[in-house]
C-alpha atoms as a PDB file:
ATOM      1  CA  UNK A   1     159.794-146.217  40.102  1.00  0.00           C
ATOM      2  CA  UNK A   2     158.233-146.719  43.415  1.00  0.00           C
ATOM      3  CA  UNK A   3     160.039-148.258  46.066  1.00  0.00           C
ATOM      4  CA  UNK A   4     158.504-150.498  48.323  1.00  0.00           C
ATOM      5  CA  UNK A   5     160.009-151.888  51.689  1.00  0.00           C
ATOM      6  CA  UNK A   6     161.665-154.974  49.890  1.00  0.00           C
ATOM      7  CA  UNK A   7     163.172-152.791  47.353  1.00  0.00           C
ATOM      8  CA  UNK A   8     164.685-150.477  49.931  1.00  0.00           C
ATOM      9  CA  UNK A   9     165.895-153.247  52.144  1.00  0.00           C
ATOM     10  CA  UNK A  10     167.581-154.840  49.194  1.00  0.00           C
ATOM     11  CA  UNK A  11     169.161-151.872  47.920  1.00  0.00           C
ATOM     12  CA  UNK A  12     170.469-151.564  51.669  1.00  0.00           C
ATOM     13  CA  UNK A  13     172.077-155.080  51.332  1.00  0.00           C
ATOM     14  CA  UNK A  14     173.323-153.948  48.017  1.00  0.00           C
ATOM     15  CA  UNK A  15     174.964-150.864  48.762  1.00  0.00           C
ATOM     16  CA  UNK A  16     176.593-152.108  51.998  1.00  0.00           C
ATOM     17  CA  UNK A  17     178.129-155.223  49.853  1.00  0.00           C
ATOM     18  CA  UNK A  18     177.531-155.798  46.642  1.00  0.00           C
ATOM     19  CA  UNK A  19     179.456-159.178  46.284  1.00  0.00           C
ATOM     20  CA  UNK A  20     176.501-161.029  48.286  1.00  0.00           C
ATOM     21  CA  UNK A  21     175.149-163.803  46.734  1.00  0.00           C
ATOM     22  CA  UNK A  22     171.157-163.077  46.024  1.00  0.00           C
ATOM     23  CA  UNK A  23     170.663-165.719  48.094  1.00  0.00           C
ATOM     24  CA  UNK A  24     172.112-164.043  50.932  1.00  0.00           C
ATOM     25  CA  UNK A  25     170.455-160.861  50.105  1.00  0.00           C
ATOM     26  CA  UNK A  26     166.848-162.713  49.904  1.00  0.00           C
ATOM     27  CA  UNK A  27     167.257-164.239  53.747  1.00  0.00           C
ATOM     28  CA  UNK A  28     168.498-160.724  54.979  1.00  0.00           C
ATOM     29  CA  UNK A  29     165.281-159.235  53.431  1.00  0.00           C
ATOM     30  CA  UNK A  30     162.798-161.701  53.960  1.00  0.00           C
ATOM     31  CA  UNK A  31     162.372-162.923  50.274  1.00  0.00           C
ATOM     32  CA  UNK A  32     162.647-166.086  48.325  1.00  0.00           C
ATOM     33  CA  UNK A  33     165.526-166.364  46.464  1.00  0.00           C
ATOM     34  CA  UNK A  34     163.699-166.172  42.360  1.00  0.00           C
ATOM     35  CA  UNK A  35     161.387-162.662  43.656  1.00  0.00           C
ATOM     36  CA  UNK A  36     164.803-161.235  45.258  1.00  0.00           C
ATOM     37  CA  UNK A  37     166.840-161.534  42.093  1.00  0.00           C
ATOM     38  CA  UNK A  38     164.083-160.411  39.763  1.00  0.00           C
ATOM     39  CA  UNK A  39     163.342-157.405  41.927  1.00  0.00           C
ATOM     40  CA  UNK A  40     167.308-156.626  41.867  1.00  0.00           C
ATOM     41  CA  UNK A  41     167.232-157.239  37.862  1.00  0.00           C
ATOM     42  CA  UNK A  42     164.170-154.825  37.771  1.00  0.00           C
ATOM     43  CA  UNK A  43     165.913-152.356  39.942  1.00  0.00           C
ATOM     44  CA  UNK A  44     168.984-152.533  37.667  1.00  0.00           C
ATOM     45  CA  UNK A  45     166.836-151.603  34.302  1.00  0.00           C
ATOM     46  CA  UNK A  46     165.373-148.911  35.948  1.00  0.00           C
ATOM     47  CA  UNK A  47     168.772-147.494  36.709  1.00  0.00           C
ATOM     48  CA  UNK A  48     167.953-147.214  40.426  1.00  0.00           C
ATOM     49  CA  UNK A  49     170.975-149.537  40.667  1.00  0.00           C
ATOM     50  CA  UNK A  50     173.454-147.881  38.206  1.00  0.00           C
ATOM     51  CA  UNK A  51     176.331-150.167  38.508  1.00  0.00           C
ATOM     52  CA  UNK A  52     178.002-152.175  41.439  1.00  0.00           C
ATOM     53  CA  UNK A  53     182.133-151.498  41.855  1.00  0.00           C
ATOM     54  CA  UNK A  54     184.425-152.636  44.074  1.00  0.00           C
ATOM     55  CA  UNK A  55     185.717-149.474  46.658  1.00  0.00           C
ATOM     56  CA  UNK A  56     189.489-149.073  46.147  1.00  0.00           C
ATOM     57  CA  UNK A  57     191.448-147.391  49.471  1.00  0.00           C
ATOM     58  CA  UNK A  58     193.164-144.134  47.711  1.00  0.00           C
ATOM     59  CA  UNK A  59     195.643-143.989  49.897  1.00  0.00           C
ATOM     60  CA  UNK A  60     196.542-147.767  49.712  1.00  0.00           C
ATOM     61  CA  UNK A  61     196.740-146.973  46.138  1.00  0.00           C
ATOM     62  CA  UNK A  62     199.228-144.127  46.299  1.00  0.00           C
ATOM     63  CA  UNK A  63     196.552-140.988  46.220  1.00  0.00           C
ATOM     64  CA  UNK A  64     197.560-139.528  49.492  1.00  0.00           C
ATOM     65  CA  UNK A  65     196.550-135.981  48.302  1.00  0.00           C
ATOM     66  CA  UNK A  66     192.301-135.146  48.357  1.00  0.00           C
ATOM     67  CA  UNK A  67     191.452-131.565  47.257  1.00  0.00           C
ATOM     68  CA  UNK A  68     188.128-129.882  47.032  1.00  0.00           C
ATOM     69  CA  UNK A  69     188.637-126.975  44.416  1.00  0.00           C
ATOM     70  CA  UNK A  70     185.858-124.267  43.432  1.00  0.00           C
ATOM     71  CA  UNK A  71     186.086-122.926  39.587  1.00  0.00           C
ATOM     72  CA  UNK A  72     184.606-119.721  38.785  1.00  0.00           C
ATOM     73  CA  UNK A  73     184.121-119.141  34.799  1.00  0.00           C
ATOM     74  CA  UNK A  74     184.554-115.462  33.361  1.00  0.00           C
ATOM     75  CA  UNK A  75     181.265-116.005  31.224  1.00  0.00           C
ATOM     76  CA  UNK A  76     178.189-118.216  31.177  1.00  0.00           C
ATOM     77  CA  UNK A  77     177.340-118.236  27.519  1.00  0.00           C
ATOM     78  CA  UNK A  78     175.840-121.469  26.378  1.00  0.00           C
ATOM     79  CA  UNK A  79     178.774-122.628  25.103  1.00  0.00           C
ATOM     80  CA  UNK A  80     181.090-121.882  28.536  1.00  0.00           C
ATOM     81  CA  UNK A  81     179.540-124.460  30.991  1.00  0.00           C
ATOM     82  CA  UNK A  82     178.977-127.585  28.393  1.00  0.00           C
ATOM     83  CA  UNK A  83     183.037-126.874  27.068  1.00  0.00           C
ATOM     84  CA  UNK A  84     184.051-126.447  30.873  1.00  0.00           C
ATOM     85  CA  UNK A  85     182.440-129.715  31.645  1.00  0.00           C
ATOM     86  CA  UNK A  86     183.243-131.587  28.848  1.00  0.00           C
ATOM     87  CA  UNK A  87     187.112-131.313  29.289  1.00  0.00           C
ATOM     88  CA  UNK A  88     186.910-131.594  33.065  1.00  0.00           C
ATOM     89  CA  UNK A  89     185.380-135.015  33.314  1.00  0.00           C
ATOM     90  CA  UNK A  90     188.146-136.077  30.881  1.00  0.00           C
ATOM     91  CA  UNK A  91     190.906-135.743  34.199  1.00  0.00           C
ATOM     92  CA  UNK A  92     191.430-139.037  35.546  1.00  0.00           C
ATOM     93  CA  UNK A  93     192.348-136.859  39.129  1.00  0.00           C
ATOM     94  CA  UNK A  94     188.936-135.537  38.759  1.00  0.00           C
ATOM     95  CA  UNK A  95     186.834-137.976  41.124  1.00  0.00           C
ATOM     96  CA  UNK A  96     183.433-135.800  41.455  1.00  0.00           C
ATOM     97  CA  UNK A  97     182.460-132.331  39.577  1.00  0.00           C
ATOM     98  CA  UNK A  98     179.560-130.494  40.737  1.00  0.00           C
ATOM     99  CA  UNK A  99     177.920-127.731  38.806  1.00  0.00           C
ATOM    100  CA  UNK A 100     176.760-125.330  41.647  1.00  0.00           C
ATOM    101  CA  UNK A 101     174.363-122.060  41.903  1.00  0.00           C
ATOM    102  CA  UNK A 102     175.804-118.767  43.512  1.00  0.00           C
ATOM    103  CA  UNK A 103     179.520-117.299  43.551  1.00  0.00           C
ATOM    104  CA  UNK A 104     181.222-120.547  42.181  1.00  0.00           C
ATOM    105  CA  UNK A 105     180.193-122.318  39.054  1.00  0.00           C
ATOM    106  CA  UNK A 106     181.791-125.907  40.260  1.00  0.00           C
ATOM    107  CA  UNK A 107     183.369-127.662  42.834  1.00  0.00           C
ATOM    108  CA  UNK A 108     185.521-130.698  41.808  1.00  0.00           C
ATOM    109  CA  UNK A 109     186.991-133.332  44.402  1.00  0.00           C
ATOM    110  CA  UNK A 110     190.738-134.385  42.800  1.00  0.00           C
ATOM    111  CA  UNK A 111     192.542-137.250  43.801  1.00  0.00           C
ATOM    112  CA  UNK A 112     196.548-136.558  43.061  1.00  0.00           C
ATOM    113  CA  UNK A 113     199.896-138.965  44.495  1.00  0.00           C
ATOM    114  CA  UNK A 114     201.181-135.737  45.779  1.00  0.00           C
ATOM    115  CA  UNK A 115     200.811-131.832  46.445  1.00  0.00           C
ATOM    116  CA  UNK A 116     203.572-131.316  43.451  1.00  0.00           C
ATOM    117  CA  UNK A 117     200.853-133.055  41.206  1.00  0.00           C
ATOM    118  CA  UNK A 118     198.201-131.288  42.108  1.00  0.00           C
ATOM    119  CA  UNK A 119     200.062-128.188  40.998  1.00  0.00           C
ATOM    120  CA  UNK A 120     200.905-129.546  38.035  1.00  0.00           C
ATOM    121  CA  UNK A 121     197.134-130.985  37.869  1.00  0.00           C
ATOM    122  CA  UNK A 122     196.088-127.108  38.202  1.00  0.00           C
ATOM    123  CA  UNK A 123     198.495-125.115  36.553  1.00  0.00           C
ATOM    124  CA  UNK A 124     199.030-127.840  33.717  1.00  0.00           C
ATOM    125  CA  UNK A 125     194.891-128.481  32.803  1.00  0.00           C
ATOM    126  CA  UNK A 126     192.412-127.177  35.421  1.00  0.00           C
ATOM    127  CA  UNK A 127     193.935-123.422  34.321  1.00  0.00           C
ATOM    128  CA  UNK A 128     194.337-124.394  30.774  1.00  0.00           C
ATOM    129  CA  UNK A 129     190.942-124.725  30.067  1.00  0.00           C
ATOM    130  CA  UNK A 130     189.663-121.331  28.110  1.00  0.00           C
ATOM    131  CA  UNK A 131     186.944-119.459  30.340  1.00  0.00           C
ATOM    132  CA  UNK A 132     188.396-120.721  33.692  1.00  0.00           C
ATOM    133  CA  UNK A 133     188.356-116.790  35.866  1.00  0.00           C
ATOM    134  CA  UNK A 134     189.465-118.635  39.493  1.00  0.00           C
ATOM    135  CA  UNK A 135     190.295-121.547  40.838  1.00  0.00           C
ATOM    136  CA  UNK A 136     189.865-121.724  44.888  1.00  0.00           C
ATOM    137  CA  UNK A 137     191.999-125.145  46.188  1.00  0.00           C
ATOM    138  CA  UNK A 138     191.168-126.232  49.636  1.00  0.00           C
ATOM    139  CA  UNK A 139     192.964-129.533  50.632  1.00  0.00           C
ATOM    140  CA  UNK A 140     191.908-132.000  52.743  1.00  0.00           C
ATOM    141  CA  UNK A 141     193.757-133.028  55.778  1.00  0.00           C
ATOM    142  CA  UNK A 142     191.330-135.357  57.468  1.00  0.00           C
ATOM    143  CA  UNK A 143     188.738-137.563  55.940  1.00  0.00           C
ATOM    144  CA  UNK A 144     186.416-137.917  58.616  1.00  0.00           C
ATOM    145  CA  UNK A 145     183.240-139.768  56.822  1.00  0.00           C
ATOM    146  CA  UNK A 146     182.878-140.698  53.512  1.00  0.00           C
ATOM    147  CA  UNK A 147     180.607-143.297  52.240  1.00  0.00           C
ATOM    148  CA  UNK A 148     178.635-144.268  48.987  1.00  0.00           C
ATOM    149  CA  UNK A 149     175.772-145.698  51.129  1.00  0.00           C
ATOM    150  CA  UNK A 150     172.477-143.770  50.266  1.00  0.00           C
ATOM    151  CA  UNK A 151     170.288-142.490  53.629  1.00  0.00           C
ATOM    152  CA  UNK A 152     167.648-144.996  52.840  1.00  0.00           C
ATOM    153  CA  UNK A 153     166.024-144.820  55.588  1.00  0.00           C
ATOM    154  CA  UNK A 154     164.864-141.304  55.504  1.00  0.00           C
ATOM    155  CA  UNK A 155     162.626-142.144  52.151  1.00  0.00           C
END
């Protein structure tokens, strides 16, 4: 799908707040309010807009502990990866999994209440899993940006 400037301003307005009113969204960008909404509906099909959540605080919530941990797999047979991810994504501490190229097969970002259940988190699942050669944990002790907002500007 290509993305004009209306589309790019919108999904600006959308990723920034996604409880706006179309109305809103349509005077920010310059629109009516019907070509605004049908543009957001079209962006929606196309999956450019895959869903719209509310952002919870994690440590508000109790998740004090953020850990970035690289997973190394003793073989990469065709069945190794797909069984690898599979079980992975199926950890509710597992917030993001990455399949990377080079010395480490994935990098996962885990969310955990406290260091103790990390290391139950690691030693009870992340190790279970057959194939699993290393796991690297480094832990986060300052979160200096993170965002979901998309560099739009830069396409």
């Amino acid at each position: 799908m290509k993305l004009d400037k209306y589309d790019i301003a919108i999904l600006n307005e959308v990723q920034r707040d996604a409880t706006r009113s179309t109305a809103e969204i349509a005077k920010d960008v310059g629109l009516s309010q019907s070509p605004c909404w049908r543009r957001i509906s079209l962006l929606e099909q196309a999956g450019v807009i895959k869903r719209r959540v509310a952002l919870l605080s994690r440590e508000k919530v109790g998740l004090e502990v953020l850990v970035f941990v690289n997973v190394k797999l003793a073989s990469h047979g065709w069945q190794s990866l797909p069984k690898f991810k599979n079980k992975v994504v199926s950890f509710p501490e597992v917030l993001q999994c990455y399949v990377l190229m080079g010395d480490i097969d994935f990098i996962l970002l885990v969310a955990t209440r406290t260091i103790e259940d990390f290391n139950n988190f690691v030693q009870g699942k992340l190790a279970q899993i057959p194939g699993v050669q290393s796991i690297e944990s480094r832990m986060v002790i300052e979160e200096t940006k993170s965002t979901t907002e998309l560099p739009l500007g830069l396409i």
